[in-house]
Protein backbone atom coordinates (compact mmCIF):
# COMPACT_ATOMS: atom_id res chain seq x y z
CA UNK A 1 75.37 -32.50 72.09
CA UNK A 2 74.24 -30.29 69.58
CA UNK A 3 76.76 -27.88 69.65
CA UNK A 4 79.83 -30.57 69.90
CA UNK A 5 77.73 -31.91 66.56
CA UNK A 6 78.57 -28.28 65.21
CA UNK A 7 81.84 -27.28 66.45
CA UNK A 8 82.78 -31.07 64.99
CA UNK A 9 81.62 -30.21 61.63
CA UNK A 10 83.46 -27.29 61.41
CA UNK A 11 86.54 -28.68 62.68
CA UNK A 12 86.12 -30.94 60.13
CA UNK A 13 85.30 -28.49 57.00
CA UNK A 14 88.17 -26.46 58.28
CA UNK A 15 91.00 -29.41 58.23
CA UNK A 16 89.82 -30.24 54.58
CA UNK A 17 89.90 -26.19 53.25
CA UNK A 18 93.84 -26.52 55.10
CA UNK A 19 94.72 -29.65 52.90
CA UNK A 20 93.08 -28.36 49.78
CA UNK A 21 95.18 -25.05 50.25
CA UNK A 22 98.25 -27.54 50.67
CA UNK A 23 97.86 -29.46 47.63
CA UNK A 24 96.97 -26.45 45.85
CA UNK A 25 100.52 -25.07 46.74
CA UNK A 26 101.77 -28.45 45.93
CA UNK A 27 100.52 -28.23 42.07
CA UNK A 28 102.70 -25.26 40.84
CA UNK A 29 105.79 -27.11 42.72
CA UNK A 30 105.17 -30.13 41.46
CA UNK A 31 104.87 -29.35 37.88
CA UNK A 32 107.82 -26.79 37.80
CA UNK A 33 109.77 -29.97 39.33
CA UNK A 34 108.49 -32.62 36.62
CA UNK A 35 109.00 -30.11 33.40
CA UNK A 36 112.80 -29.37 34.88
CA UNK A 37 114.02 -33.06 35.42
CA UNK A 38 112.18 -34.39 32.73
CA UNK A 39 113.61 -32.10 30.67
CA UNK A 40 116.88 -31.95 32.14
CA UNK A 41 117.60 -35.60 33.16
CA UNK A 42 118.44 -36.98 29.63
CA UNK A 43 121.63 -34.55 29.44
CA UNK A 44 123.21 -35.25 32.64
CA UNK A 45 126.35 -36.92 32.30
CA UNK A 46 130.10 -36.55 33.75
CA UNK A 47 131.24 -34.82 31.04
CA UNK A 48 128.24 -32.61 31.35
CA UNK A 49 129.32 -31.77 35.06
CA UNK A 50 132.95 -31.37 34.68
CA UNK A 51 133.37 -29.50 31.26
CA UNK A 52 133.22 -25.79 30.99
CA UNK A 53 130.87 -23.95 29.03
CA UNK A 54 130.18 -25.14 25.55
CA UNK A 55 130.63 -28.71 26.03
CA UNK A 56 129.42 -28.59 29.90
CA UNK A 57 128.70 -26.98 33.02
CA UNK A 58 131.55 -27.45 35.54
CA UNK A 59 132.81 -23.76 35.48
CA UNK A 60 129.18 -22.42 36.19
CA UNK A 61 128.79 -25.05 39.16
CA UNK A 62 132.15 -23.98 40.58
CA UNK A 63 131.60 -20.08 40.05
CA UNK A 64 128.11 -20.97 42.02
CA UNK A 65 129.34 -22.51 44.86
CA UNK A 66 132.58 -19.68 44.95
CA UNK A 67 129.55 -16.98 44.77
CA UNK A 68 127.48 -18.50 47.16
CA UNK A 69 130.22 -19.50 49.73
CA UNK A 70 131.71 -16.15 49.92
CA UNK A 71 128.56 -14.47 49.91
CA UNK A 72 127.90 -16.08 52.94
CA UNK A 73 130.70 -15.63 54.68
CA UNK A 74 129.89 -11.80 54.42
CA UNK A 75 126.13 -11.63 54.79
CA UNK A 76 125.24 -14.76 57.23
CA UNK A 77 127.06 -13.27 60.35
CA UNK A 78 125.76 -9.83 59.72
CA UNK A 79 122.31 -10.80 59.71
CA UNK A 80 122.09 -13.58 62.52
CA UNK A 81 123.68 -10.70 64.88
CA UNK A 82 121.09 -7.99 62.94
CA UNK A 83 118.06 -10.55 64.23
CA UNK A 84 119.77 -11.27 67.55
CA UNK A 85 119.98 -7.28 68.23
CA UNK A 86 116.73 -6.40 67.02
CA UNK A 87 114.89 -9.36 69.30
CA UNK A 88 116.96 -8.76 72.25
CA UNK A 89 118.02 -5.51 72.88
CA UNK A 90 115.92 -3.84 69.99
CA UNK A 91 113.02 -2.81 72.06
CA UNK A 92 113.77 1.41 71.71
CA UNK A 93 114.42 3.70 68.22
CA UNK A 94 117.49 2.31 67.34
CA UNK A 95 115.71 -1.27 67.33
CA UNK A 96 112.83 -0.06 65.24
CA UNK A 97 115.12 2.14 62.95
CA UNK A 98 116.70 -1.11 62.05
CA UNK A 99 113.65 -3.45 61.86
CA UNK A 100 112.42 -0.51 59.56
CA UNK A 101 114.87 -0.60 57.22
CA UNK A 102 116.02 -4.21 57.86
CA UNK A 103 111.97 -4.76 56.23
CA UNK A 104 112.88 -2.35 53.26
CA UNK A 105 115.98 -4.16 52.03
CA UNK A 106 113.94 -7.34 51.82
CA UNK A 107 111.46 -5.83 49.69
CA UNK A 108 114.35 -4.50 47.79
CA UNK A 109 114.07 -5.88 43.81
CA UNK A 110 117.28 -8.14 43.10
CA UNK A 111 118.16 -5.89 40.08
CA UNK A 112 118.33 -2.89 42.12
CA UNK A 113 120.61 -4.40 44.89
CA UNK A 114 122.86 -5.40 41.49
CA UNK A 115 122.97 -2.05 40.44
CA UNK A 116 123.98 -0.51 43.39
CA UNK A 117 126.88 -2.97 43.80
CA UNK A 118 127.71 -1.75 40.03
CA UNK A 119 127.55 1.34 41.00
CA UNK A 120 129.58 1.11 44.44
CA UNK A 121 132.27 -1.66 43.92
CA UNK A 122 132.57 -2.43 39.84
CA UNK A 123 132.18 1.24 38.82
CA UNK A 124 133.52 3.69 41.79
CA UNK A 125 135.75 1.31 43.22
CA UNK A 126 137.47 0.31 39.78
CA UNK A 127 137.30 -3.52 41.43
CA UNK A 128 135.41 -4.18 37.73
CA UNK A 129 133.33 -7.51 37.14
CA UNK A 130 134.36 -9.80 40.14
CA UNK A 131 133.27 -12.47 42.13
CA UNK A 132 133.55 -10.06 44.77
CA UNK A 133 131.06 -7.72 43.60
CA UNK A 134 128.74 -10.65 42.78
CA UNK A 135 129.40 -12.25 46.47
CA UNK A 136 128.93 -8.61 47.70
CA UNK A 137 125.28 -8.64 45.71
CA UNK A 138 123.99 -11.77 46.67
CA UNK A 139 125.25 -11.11 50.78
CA UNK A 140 123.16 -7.96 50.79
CA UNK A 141 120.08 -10.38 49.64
CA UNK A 142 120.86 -12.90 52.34
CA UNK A 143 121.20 -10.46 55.12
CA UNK A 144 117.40 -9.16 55.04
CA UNK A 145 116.09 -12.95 54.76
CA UNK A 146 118.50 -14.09 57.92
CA UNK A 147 117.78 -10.79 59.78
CA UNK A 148 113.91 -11.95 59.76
CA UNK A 149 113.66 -15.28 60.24
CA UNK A 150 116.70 -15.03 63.65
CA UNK A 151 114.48 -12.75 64.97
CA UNK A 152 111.49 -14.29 64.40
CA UNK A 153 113.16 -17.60 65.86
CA UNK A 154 114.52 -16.00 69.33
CA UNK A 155 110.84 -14.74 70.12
CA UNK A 156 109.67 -17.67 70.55
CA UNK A 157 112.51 -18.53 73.05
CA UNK A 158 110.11 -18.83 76.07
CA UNK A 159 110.58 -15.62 78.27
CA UNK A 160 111.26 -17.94 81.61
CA UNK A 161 114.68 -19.21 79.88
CA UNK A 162 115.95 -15.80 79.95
CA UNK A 163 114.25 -14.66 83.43
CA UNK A 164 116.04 -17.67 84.95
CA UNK A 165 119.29 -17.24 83.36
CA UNK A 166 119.38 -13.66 84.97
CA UNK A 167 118.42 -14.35 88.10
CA UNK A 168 121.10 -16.84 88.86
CA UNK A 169 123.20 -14.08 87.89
CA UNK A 170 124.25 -14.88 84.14
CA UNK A 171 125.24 -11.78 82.33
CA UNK A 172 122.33 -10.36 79.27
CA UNK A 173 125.01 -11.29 76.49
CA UNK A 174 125.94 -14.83 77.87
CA UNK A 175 122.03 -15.12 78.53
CA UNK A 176 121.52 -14.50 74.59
CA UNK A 177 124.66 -16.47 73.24
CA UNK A 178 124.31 -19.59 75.95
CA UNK A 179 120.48 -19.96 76.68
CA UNK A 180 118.19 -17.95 73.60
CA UNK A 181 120.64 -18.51 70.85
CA UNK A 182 120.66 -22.41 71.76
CA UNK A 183 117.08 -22.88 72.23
CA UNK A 184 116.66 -21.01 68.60
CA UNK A 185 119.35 -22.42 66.85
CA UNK A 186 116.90 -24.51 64.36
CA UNK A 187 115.27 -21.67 63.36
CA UNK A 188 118.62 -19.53 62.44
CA UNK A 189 119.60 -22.40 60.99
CA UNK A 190 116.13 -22.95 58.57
CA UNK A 191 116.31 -18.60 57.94
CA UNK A 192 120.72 -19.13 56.57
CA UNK A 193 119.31 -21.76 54.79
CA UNK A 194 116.58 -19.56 53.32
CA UNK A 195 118.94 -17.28 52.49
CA UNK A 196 121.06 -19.88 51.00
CA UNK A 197 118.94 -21.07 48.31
CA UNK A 198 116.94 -17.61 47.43
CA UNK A 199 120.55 -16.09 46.75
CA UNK A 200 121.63 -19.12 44.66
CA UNK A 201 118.97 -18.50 42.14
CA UNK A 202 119.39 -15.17 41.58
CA UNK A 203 119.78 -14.14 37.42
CA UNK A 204 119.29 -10.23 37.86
CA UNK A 205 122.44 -8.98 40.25
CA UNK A 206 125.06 -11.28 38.54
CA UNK A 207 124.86 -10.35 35.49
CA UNK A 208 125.55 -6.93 36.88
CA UNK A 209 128.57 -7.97 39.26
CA UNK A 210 129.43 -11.17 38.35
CA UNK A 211 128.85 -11.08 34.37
CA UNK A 212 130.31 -14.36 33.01
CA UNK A 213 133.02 -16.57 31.81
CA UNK A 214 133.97 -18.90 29.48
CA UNK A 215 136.69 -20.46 31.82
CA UNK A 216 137.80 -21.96 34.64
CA UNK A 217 137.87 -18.94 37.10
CA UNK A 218 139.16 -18.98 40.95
CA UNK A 219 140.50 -15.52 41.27
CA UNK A 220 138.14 -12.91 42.96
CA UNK A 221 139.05 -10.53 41.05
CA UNK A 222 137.45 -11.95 37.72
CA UNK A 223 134.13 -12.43 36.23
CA UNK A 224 132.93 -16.09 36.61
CA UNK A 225 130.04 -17.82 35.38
CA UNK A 226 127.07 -19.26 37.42
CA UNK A 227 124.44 -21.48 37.25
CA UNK A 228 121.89 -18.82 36.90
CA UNK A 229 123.35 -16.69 34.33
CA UNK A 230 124.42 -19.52 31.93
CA UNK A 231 120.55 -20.35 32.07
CA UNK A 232 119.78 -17.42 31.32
CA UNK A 233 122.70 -16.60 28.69
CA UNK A 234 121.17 -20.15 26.91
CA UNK A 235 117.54 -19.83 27.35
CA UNK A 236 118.18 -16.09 25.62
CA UNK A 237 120.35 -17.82 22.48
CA UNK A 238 123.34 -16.13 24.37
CA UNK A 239 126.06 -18.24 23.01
CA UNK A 240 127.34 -20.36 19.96
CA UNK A 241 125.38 -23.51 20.55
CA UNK A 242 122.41 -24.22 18.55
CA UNK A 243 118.90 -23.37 19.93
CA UNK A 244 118.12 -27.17 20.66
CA UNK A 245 121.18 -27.41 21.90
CA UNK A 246 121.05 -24.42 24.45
CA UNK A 247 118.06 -25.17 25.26
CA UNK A 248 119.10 -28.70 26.54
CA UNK A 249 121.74 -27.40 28.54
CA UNK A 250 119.76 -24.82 30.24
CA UNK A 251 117.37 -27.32 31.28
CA UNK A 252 120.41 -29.76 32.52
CA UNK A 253 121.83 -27.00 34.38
CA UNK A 254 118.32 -25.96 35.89
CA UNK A 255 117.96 -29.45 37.12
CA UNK A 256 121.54 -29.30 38.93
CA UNK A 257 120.37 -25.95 40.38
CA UNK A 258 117.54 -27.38 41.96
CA UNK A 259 119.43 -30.70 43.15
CA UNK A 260 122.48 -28.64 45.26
CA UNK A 261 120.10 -26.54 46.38
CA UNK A 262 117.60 -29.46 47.77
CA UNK A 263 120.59 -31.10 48.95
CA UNK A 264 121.67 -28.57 50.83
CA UNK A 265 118.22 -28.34 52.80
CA UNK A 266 117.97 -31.74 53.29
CA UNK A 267 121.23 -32.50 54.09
CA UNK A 268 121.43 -29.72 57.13
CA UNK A 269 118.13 -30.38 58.05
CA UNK A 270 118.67 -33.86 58.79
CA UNK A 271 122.25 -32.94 60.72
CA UNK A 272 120.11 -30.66 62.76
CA UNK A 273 117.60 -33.15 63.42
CA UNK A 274 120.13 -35.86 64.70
CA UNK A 275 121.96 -33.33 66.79
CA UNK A 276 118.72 -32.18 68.23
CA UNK A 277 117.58 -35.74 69.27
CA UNK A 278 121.16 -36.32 70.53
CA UNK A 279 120.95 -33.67 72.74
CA UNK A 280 117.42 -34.11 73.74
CA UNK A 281 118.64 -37.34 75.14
CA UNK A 282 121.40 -36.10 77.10
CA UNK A 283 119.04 -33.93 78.75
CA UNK A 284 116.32 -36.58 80.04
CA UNK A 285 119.96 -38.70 80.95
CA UNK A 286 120.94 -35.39 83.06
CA UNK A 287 117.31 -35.22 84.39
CA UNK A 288 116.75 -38.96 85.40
CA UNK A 289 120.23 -39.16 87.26
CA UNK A 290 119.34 -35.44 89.29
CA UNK A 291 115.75 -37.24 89.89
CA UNK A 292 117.54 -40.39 91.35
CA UNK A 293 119.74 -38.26 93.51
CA UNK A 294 117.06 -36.11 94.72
């Protein structure tokens, strides 16, 4: 009786040191949320959202979403198959070469993955200040993040999925693609969307690659302006606005940072979710009618 009294108190001292770690966490996110809409909801308007720079922020949210979406057409592939490889068939020196410097790269300072797509694609390749080179710079940031967390995500596939797969026969790549990949989908999906939002943040590598515009710009092979670096063009008196007025522009665009970038989280989450339960569904409707026939 005693020691239930004690292993009770404990359990108890330790679930209240978890949720004061949680709410301390909480504070810092909290606050940085309330200064950046209270700040930044009083400029929102249409005009706001569909003018270029000056007057509004439409180019930056289109240069964004070009920066982002190309970005991850190059770096999102390349790292789900670098986490699939290094979890599945990575067990040797090649696998540990490339966990090795798969852990460097994300360690990597933004700045110094913008200077060496500077150095590579604006400078030696002649390709100047692009959207390319800015989509190439923020790829090579996703591709350490997805790398992880796929990895991560297929090892805690149980073993007995793929031991069964193989023994009736299924080949090792199906096995990975049809039966680990599927069970570990969420987690890919949570690590691209990781990836996602640290890479639509980033100041440090676009100004390098990217630099900015003025104007409307769709053409890859032209500097555009983001989110990001018209923040940080404003907050640094980077333009010919007034300080006050900078200033409340950098805080409207922060706030329309943050919202695509929650939206995007919530929105895939919740897709994922629905499919998940959908599916979970069909499965005990699978199961019931192979019970009933049994």
């Amino acid at each position: 009786m005693r020691g239930y009294k004690l292993r009770k108190r404990i359990d108890t001292i330790a679930s209240l040191l978890a949720i004061g770690c949680v709410l301390a966490a909480l504070v810092p996110l909290v606050s940085i949320l309330w200064e950046v809409v209270s700040n930044g909801v009083a400029v929102l308007s249409w005009d706001f959202l569909t003018n270029r720079t000056a007057t509004g922020i439409g180019n930056a949210i289109l240069g964004s979403l070009q920066l982002v979406m190309y970005a991850s057409f190059m770096g999102l592939p390349v790292g789900i198959l670098t986490g699939i490889y290094i979890s599945e068939f990575g067990s040797n020196k090649v696998g540990s070469t490339v966990r090795f410097f798969n852990d460097v790269m994300a360690n990597f300072p933004s700045i110094v993955v913008g200077l060496l797509v500077y150095a590579a694609i604006v400078a030696y390749l002649n390709v100047g200040f692009s959207i390319v080179a800015g989509s190439a710079a923020l790829a090579i940031i996703m591709i350490p993040i997805v790398a992880s967390t796929t990895e991560e995500s297929l090892k805690m596939v149980p073993n007995s999925l793929r031991e069964g797969a193989l023994a009736l026969g299924v080949p090792r790549w199906k096995t990975v693609m049809k039966v680990v990949l599927s069970n570990g989908r969420s987690g890919v999906i949570t690590g691209a969307l990781l990836a996602i939002a640290r890479s639509a943040g980033e100041t440090a590598p676009l100004i390098l690659t990217a630099l900015f515009s003025t104007f409307w710009t769709t053409s890859l092979t032209e500097p555009t302006a983001a989110l990001p670096t018209l923040i940080f063009n404003y907050a640094m008196g980077n333009s010919q606005l007034t300080v006050d007025e900078a200033m409340r522009q950098a805080w409207g665009a922060a706030l329309v940072l943050i919202i695509l970038v929650l939206s995007l989280n919530v929105s895939v989450r919740l897709l994922s979710v629905r499919r998940f339960k959908k599916r979970g569904k069909e499965a005990k409707t699978w199961r019931a009618k192979l019970s009933l026939r049994s």
